[in-house]
Protein backbone atom coordinates (compact mmCIF):
# COMPACT_ATOMS: atom_id res chain seq x y z
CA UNK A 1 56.40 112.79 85.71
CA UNK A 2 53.37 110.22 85.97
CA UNK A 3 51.10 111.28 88.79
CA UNK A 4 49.84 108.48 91.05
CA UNK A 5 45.89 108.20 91.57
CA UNK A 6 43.65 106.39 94.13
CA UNK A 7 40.79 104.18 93.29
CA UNK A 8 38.14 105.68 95.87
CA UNK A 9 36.14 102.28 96.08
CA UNK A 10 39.70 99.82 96.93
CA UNK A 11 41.80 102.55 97.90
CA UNK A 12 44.72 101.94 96.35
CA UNK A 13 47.23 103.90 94.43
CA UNK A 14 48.47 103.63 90.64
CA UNK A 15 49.82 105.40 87.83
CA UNK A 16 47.40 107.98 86.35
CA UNK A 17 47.75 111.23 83.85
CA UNK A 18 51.11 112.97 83.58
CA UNK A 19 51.29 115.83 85.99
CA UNK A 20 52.95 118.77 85.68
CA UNK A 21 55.72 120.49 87.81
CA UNK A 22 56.60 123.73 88.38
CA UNK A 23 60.20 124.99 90.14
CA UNK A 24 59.96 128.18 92.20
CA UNK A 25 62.83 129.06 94.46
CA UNK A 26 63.52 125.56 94.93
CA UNK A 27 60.10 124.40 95.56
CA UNK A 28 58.08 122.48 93.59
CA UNK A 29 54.75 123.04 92.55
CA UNK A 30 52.21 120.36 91.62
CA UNK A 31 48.86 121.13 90.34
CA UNK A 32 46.04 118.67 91.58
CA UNK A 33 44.73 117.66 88.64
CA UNK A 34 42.24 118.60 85.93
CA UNK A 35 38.67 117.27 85.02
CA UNK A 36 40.25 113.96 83.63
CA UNK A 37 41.76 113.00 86.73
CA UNK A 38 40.17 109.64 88.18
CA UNK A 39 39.52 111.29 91.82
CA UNK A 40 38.36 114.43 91.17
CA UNK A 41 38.63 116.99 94.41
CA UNK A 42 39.06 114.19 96.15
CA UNK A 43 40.52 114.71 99.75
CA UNK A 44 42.96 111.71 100.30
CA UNK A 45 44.15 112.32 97.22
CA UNK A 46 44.66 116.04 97.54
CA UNK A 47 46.61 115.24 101.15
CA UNK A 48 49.00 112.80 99.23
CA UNK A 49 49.99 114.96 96.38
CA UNK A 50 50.25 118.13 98.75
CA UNK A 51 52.33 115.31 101.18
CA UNK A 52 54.46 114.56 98.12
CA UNK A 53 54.83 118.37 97.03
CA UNK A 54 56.47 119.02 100.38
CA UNK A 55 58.84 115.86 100.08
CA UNK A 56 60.10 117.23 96.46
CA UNK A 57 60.34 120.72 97.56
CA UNK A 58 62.62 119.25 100.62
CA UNK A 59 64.75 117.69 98.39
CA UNK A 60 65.30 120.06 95.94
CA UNK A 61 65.83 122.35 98.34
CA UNK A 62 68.72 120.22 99.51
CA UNK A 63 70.19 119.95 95.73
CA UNK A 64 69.64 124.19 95.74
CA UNK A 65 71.92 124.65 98.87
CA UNK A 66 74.85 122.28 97.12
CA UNK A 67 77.67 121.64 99.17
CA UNK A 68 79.24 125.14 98.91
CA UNK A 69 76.77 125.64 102.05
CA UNK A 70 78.08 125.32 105.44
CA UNK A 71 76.31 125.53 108.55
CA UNK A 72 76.77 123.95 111.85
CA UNK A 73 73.96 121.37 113.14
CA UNK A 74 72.07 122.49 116.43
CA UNK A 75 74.98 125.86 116.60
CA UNK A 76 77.95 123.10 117.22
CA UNK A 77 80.88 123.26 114.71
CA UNK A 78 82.89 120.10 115.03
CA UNK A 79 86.98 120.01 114.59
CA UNK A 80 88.19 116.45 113.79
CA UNK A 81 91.42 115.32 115.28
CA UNK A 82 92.76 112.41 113.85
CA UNK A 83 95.72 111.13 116.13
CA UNK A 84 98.38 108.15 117.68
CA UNK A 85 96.03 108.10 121.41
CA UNK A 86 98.14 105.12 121.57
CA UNK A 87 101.86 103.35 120.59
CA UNK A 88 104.81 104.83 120.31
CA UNK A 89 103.68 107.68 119.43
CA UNK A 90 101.03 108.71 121.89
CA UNK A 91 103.15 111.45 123.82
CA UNK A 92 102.42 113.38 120.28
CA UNK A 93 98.86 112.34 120.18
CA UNK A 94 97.40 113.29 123.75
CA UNK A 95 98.55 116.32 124.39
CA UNK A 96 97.28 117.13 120.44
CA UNK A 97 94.18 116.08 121.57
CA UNK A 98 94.52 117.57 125.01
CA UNK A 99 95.32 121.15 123.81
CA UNK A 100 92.52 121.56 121.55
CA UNK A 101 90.28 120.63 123.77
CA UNK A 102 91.38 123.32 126.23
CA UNK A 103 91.51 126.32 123.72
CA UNK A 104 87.82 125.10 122.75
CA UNK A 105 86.49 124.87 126.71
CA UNK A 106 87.24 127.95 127.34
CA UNK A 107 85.65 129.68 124.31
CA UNK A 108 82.40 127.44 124.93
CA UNK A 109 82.54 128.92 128.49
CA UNK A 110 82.72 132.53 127.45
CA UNK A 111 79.21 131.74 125.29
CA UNK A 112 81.19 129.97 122.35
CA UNK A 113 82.14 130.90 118.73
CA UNK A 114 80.17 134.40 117.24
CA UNK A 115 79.98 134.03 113.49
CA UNK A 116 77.66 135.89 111.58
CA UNK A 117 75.57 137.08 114.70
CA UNK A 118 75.50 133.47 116.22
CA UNK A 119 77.00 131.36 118.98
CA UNK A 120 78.36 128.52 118.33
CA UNK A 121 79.92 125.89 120.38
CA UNK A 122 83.17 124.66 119.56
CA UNK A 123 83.16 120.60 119.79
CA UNK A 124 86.45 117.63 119.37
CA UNK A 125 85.66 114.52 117.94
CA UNK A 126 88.81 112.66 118.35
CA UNK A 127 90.07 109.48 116.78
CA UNK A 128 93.13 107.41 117.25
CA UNK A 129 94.96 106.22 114.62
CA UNK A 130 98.39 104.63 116.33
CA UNK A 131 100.69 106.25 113.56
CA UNK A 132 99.79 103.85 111.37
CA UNK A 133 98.50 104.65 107.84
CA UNK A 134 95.46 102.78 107.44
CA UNK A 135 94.59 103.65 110.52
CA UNK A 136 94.87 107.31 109.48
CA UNK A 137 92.47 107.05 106.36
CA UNK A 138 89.91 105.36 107.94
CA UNK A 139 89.63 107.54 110.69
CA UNK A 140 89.84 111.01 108.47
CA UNK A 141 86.98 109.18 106.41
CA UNK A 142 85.65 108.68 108.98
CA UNK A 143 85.60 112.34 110.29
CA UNK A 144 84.81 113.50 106.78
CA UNK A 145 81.73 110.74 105.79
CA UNK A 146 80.20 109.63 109.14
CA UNK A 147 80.64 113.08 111.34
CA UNK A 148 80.92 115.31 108.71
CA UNK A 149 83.71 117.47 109.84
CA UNK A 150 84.66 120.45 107.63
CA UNK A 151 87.29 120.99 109.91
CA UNK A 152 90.21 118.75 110.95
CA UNK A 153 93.95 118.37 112.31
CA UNK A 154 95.95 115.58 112.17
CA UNK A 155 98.83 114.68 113.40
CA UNK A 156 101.94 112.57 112.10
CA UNK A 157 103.40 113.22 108.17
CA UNK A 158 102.70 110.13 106.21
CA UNK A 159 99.10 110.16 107.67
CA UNK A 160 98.99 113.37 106.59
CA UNK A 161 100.26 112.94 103.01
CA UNK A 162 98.08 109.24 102.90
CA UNK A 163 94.92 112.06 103.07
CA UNK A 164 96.19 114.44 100.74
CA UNK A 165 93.59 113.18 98.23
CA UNK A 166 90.24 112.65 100.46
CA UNK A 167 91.06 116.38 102.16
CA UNK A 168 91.23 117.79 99.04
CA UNK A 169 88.18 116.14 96.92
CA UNK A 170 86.18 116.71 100.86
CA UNK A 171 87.30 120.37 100.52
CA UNK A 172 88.11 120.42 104.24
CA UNK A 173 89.93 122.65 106.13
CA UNK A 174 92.83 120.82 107.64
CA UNK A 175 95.32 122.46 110.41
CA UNK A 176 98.32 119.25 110.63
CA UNK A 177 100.54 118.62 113.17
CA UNK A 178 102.91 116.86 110.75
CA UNK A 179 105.60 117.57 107.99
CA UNK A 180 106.33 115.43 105.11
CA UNK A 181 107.65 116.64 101.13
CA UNK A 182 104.83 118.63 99.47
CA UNK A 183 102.31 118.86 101.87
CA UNK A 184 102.63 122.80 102.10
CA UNK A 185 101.73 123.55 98.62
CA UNK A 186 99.50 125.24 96.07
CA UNK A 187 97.96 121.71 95.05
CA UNK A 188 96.60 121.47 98.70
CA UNK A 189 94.94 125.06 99.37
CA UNK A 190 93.09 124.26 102.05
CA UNK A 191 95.98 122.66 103.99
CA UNK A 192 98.23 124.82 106.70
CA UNK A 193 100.43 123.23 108.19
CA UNK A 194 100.27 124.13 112.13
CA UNK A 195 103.64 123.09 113.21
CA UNK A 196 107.77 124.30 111.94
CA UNK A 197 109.05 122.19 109.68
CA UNK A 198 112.47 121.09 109.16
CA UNK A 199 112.79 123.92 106.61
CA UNK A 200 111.99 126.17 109.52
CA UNK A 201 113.52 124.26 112.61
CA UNK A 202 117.41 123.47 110.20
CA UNK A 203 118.04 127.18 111.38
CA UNK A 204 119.05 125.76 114.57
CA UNK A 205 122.25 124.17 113.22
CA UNK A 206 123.17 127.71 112.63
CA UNK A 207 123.20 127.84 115.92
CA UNK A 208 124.97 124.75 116.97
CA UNK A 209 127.91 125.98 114.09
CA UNK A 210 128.50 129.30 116.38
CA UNK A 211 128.19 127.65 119.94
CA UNK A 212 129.98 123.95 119.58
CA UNK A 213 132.24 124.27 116.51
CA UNK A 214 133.40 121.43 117.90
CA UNK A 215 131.06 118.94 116.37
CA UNK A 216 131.83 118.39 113.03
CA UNK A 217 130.44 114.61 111.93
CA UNK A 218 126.67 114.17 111.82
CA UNK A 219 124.90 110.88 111.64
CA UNK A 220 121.04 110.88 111.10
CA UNK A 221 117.95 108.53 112.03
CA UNK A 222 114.48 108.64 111.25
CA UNK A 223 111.42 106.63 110.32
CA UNK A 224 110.85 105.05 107.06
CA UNK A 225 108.08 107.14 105.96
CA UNK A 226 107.28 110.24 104.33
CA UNK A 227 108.27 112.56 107.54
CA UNK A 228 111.27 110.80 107.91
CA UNK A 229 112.79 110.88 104.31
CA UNK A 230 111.86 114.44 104.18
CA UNK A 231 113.30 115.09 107.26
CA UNK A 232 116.28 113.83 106.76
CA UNK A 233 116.81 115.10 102.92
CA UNK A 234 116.10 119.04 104.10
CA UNK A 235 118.51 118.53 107.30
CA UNK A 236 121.72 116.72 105.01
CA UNK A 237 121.07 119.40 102.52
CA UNK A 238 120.95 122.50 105.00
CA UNK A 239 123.60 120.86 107.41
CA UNK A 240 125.98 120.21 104.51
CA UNK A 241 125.99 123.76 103.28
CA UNK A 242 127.08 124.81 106.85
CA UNK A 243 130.27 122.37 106.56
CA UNK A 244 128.95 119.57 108.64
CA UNK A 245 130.15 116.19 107.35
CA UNK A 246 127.08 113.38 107.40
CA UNK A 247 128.27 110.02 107.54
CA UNK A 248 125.39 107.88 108.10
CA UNK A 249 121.64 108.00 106.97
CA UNK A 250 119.53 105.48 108.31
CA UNK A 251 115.95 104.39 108.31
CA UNK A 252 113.59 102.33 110.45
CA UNK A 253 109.97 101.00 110.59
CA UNK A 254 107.73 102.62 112.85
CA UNK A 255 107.41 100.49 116.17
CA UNK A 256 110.84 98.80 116.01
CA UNK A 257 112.66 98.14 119.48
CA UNK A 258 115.62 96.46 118.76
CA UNK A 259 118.32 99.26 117.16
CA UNK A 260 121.07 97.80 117.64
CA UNK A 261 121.86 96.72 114.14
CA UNK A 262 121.49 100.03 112.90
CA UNK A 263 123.20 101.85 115.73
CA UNK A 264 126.65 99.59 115.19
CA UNK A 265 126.67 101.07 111.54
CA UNK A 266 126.20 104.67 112.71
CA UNK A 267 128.78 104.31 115.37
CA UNK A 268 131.17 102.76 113.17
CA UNK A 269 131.59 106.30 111.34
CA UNK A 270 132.40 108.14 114.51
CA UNK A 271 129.45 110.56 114.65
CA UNK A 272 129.88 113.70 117.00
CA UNK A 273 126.19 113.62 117.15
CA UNK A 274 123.07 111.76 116.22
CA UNK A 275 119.88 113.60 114.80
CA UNK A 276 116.81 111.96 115.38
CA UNK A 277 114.70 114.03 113.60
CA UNK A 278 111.08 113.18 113.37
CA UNK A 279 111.02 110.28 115.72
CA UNK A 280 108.50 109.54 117.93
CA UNK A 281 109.50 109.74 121.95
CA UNK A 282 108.92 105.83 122.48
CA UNK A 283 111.73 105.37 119.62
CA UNK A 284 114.05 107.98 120.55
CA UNK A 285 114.00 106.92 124.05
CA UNK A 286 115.28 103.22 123.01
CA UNK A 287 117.52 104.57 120.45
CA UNK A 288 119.56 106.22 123.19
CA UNK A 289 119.12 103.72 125.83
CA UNK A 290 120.89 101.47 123.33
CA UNK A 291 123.65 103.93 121.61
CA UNK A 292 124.91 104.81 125.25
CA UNK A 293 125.34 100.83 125.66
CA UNK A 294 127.17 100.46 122.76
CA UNK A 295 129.33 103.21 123.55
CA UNK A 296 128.31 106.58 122.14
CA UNK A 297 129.49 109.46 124.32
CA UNK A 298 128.32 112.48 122.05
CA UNK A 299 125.04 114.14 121.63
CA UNK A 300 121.31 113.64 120.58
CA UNK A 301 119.69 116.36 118.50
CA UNK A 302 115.56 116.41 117.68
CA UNK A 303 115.15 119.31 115.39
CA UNK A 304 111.29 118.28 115.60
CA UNK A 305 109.25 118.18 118.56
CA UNK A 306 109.90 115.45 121.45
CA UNK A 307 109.03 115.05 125.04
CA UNK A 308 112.37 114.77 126.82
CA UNK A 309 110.91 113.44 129.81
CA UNK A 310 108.86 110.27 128.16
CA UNK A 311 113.16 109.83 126.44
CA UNK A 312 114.63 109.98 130.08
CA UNK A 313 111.95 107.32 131.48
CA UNK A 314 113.24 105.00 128.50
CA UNK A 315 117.02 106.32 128.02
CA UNK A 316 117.65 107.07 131.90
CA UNK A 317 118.32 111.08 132.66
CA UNK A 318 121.91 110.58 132.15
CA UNK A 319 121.71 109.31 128.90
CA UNK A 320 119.96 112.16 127.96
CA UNK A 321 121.78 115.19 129.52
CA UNK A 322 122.58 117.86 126.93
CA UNK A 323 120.29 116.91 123.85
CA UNK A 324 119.15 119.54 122.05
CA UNK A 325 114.98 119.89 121.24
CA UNK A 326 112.94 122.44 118.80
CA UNK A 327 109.33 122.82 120.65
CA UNK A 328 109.73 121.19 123.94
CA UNK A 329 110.30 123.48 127.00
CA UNK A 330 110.19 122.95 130.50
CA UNK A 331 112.11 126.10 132.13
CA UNK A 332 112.24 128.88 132.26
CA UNK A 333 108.24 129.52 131.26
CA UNK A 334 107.13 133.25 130.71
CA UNK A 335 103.91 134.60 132.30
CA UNK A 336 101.38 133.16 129.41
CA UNK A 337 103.59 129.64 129.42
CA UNK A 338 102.88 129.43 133.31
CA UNK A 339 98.90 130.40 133.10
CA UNK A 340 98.52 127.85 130.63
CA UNK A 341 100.42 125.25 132.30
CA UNK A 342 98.09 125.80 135.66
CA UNK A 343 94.92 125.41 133.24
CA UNK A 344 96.34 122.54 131.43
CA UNK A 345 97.31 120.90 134.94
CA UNK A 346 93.79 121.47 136.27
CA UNK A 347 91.78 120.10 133.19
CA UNK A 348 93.93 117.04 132.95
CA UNK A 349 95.72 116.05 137.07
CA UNK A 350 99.33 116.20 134.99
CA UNK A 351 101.57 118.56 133.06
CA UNK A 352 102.74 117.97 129.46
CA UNK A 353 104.98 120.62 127.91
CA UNK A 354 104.02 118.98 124.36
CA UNK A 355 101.00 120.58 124.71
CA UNK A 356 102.40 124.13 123.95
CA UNK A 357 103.05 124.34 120.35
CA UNK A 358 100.05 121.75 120.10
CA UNK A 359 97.45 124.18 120.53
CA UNK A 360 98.29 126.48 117.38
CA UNK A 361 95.82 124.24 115.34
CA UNK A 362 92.95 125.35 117.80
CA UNK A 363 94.78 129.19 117.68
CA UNK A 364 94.80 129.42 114.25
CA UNK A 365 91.50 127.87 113.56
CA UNK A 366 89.19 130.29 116.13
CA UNK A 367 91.37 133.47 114.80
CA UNK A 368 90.38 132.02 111.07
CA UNK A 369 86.72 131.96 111.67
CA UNK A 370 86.42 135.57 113.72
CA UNK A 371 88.12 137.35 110.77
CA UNK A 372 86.40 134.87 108.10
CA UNK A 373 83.05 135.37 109.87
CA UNK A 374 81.66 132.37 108.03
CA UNK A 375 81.59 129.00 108.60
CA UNK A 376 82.78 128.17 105.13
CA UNK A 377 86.47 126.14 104.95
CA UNK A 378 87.30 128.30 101.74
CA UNK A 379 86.42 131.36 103.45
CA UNK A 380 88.39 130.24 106.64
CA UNK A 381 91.39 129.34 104.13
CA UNK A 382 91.36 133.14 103.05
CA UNK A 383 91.60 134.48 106.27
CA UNK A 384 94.01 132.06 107.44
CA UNK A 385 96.57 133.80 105.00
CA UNK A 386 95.88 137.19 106.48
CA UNK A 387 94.84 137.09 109.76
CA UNK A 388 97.95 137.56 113.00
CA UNK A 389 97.13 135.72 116.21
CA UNK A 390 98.83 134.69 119.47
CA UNK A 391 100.26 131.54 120.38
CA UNK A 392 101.82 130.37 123.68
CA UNK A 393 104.78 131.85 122.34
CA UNK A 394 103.90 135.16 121.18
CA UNK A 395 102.84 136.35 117.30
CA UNK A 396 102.31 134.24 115.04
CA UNK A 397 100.98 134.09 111.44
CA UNK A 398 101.38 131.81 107.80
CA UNK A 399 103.57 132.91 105.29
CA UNK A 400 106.85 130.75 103.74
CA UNK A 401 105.36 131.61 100.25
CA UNK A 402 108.88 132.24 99.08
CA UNK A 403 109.97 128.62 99.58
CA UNK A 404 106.41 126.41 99.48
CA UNK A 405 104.93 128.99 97.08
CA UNK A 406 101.98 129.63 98.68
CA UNK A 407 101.39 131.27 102.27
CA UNK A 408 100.18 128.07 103.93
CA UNK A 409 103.16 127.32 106.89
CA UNK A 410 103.01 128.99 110.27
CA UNK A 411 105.75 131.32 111.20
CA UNK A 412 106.61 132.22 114.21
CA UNK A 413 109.45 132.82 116.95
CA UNK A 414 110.54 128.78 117.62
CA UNK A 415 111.83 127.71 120.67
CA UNK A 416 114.66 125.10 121.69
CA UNK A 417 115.44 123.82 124.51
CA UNK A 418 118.79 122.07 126.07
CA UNK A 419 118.15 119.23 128.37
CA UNK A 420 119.99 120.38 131.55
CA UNK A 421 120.32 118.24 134.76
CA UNK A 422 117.35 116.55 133.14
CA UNK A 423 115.02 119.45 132.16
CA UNK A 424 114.50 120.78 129.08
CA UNK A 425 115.72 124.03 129.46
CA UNK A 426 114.94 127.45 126.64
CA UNK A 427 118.15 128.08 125.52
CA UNK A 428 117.36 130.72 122.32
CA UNK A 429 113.79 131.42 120.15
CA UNK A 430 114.70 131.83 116.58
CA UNK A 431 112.92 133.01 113.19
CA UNK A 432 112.37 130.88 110.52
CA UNK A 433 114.83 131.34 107.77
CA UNK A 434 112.27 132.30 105.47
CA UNK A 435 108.65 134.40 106.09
């Protein structure tokens, strides 16, 4: 490189002699000079190039420590949580947001985080993206370029699968809250999926086959998107192998109100019941508001996760009385259901049962980086697959390698609930069909 020399009488700089550098341990090493140089010894000019030797050996020091190394600015590791904080799907969203934050406080107020000898405090940045897509990339960008998060959950399935790409080229570690064809998979290593899926949650019909043999003729409605479509392809496929008859599959766009025109097609095969699998509260709540006015007398199922309270404000309690919900339980509560309701209650003024299953990102992610003991998403990812930890419903771990082909789902004991005299009520925790 072409050193840069002073002339003592202007004092100014300009090119001079060639100057040599020398690399040690990332530093580099540049002589002053020799008896051609135009300042000899001279002391402005020794400052600068010792100035400059400190600047290179910064930045090479930089290039050294490549992005393999993690570490957590001022002893704060940052989880990104990209999320709908508003629209129709919001009763999702806050309680997503809600949860983590609660499973972080109280590990910041027992000192934080210990990895490798050190404290760390555990810290949310939350965005929202409304369930819609763009919104979803530009906040996980954002998360990824802006706050650079290593870390990150977010919620909904085609948000999810519209990051598949930027997650994996970030290498992030990211925890969803959201299901959609492919997500779980070898191609997306450092992706677990923090939430059953309808290859996990279909089990239920099982269940509905012994109890209500009754119901024969299924109809099925969910949102035009990758959760939907996947949703509804793993339920036909499971529920048809058990003998139920489907005679409708519809779609709709994300914040439609008027159902009306889909609804009169449904109910013109004679359903028993209507799955709406994968729909967000706001939608399901209209959906039934409107099939009870056009005359449907048989029963809702959500094989996902819905509040059945936000559906009752919409549908009226009636109009929701016996539906059937995976992941949304008011009563009865056991003992570590009811401590974590009074916490939630007295962090936030108001209850949300969402916020249950909600928290196993946070879970999963603090149980990761004790075993891991590094701060490094790969490293995390590894422990992830080995590591046993508690939800708010007992044991839980990720496994489902024989059906994703690779251990990244969670697996544990699922809850459902029957809405009873308008409370979701636990009627029976079952195991995946697969571990």
């Amino acid at each position: 490189m072409n050193a840069i020399s002073i002339d003592k009488s202007r004092r100014v700089f300009y090119s001079a002699m060639p100057l040599r550098t020398m690399v040690y341990s990332g530093c580099i090493q540049v002589p002053y000079g020799s008896e051609d140089a135009h300042v000899k010894g001279d002391i402005p000019m020794q400052r600068f190039i010792t100035l400059l030797s400190l600047m290179l050996c910064a930045a090479v020091a930089i290039l050294v420590s490549g992005p393999g190394q993690v570490s957590a600015a001022d002893n704060v590791i940052k989880f990104g949580v990209s999320t709908p904080l508003s629209g129709p799907a919001a009763a999702w969203g806050i309680p997503h947001k809600q949860a983590t934050e609660l499973v972080f406080d109280e590990i910041n107020s027992q000192g934080g985080l210990e990895v490798g000898g050190k404290k760390y405090k555990l810290e949310v940045v939350a965005y929202d993206h409304k369930y819609v897509i763009a919104e979803g990339v530009a906040t996980v960008n954002r998360l990824i370029s802006k706050d650079d998060v290593k870390y990150l959950s977010i919620l909904g399935g085609a948000v999810a699968k519209a990051n598949e790409e930027a997650v994996n080229e970030a290498e992030v570690l990211a925890l969803p809250l959201a299901y959609a064809e492919g997500l779980v998979s070898p191609k997306n290593p450092l992706t677990f999926h923090s939430f059953p899926s309808p290859p996990e949650t279909t089990t239920f019909w099982k269940w509905v086959k012994e109890h209500h043999p009754e119901i024969k003729r299924l109809a099925t409605i969910s949102p035009n998107d990758d959760t939907g479509w996947w949703s509804i392809k793993v339920e036909t496929q499971y529920t048809e192998k058990l003998g139920y008859e489907t005679v409708a599959k519809e779609f709709f766009e994300r914040g439609l109100t008027d159902f009306n025109p889909i609804l009169l097609r449904m109910l013109a095969q004679n359903p028993d019941i209507i799955s709406v699998n994968a729909s967000p509260a706001g939608s399901v709540g209209l959906i039934i508001k409107q099939a009870r006015e056009l005359g449907f007398k048989g029963r809702f199922i959500h094989i996902g996760q819905v509040d059945t309270s936000v559906v009752s404000g919409i549908a009226g309690k009636q109009s929701v009385e016996g539906m059937w919900v995976h992941g949304y339980v008011e009563t009865p509560l056991p003992e570590s259901l009811k401590s974590w309701k009074e916490r939630y209650t007295k962090k936030y003024g108001e209850w949300n049962a969402t916020s249950i299953d909600f928290a196993n990102p946070a879970f999963a992610f603090i149980a990761a980086v004790k075993k891991a003991q590094s701060l490094d998403p790969k490293k995390i990812a590894q422990a992830l697959q080995n590591v046993e930890f508690d939800n708010l419903w007992g044991k839980a771990h990720y496994g489902g390698k024989d059906f994703y082909g690779t251990s990244n789902q969670i697996i544990y004991a699922m809850p459902f609930s029957e809405v009873k005299d308008g409370v979701a009520t636990l009627i029976v925790q079952l195991q995946p069909p697969h571990n």
